[in-house]
C-alpha atoms as a PDB file:
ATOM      1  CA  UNK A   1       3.866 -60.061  62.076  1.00  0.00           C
ATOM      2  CA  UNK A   2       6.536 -62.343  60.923  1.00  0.00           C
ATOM      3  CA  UNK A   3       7.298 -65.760  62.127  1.00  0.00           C
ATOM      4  CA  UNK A   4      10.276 -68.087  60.885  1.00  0.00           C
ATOM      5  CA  UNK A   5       7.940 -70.935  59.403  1.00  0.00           C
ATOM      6  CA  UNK A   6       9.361 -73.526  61.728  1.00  0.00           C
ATOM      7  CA  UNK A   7       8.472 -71.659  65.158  1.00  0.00           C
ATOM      8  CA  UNK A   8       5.122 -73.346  64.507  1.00  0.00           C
ATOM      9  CA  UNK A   9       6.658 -76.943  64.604  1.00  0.00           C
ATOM     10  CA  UNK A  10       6.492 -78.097  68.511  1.00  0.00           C
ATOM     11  CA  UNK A  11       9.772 -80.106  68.067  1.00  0.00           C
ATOM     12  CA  UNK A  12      11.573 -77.050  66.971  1.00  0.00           C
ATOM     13  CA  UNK A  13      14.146 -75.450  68.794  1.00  0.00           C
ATOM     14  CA  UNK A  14      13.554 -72.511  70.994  1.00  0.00           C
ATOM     15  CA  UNK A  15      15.075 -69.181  70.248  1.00  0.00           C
ATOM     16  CA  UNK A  16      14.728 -66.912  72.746  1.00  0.00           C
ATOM     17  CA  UNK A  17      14.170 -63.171  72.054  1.00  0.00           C
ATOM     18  CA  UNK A  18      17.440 -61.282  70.404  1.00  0.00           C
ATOM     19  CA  UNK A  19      18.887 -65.010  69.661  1.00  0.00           C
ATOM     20  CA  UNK A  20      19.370 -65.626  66.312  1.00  0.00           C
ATOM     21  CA  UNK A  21      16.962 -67.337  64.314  1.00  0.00           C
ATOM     22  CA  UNK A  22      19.237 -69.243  61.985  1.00  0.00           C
ATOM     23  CA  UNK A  23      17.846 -72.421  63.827  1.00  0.00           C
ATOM     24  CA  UNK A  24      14.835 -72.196  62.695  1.00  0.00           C
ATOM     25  CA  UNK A  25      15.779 -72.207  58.902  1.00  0.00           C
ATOM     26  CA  UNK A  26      14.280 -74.954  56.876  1.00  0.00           C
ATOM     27  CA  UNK A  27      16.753 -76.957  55.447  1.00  0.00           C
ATOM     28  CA  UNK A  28      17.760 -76.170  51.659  1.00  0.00           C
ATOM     29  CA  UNK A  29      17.674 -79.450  49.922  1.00  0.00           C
ATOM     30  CA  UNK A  30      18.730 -77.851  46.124  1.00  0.00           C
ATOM     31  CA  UNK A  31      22.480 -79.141  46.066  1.00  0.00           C
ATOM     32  CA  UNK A  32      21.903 -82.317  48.275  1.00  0.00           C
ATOM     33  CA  UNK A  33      20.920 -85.747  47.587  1.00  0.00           C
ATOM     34  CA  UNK A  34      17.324 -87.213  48.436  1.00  0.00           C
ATOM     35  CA  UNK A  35      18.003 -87.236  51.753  1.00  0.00           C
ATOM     36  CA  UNK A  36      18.435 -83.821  51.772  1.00  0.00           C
ATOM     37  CA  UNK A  37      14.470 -83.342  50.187  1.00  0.00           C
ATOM     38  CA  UNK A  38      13.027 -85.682  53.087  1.00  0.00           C
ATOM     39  CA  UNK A  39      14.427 -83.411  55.719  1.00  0.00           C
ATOM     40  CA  UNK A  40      13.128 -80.808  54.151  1.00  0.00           C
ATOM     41  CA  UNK A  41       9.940 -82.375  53.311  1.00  0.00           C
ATOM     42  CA  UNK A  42       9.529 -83.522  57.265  1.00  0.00           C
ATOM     43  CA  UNK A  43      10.188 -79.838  58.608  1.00  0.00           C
ATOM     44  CA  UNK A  44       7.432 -78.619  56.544  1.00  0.00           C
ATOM     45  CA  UNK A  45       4.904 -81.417  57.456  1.00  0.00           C
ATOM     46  CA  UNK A  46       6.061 -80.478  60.902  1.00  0.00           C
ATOM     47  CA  UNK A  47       5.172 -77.293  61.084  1.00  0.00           C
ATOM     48  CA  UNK A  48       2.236 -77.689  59.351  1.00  0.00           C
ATOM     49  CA  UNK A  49      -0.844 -78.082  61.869  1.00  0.00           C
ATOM     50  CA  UNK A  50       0.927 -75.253  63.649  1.00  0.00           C
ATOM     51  CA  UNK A  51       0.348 -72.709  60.786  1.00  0.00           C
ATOM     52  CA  UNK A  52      -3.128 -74.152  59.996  1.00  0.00           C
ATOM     53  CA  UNK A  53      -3.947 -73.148  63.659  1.00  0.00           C
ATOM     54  CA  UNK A  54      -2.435 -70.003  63.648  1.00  0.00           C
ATOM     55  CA  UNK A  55      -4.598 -68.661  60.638  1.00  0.00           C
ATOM     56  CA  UNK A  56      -7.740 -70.268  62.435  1.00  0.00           C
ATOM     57  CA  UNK A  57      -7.113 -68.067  65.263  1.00  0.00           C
ATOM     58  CA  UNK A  58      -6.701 -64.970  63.747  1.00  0.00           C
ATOM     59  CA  UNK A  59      -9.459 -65.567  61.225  1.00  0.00           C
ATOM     60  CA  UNK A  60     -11.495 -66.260  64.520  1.00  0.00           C
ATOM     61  CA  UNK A  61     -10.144 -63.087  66.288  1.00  0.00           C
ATOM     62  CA  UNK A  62     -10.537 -61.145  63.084  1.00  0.00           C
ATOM     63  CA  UNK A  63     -14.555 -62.007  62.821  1.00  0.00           C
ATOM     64  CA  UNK A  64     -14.993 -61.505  66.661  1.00  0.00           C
ATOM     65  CA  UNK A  65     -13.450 -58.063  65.938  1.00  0.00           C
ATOM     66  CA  UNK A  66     -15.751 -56.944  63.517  1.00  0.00           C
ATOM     67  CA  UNK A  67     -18.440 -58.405  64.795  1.00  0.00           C
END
């Protein structure tokens, strides 16, 4: 499975199916000023918990397969 790495950020927008995912890009800070970097920065941290939960679950639905 692939996931754009900001679907797991809550404040994200929605993209519904066949939509393009564009939206979802994190931003590319290389030819930018600072300001550029924090925005960056904050979509990461935003997405963050999401991912961490994501690979909980399937580590948990992984075991309970194999168990």
């Amino acid at each position: 499975m692939i996931r754009m790495y900001r679907s797991f950020d809550p404040a994200a927008p929605q993209v519904r199916p066949g939509e393009s995912e564009h939206l979802l890009d994190v931003d590319d800070p290389w030819y930018g000023d600072m300001e550029g970097f924090k925005l960056c920065l904050a979509e990461i941290e935003a997405g963050a918990d999401g991912v961490v939960e994501f690979v909980r679950a399937e580590l948990d639905r992984s075991a309970t397969r194999s168990a």
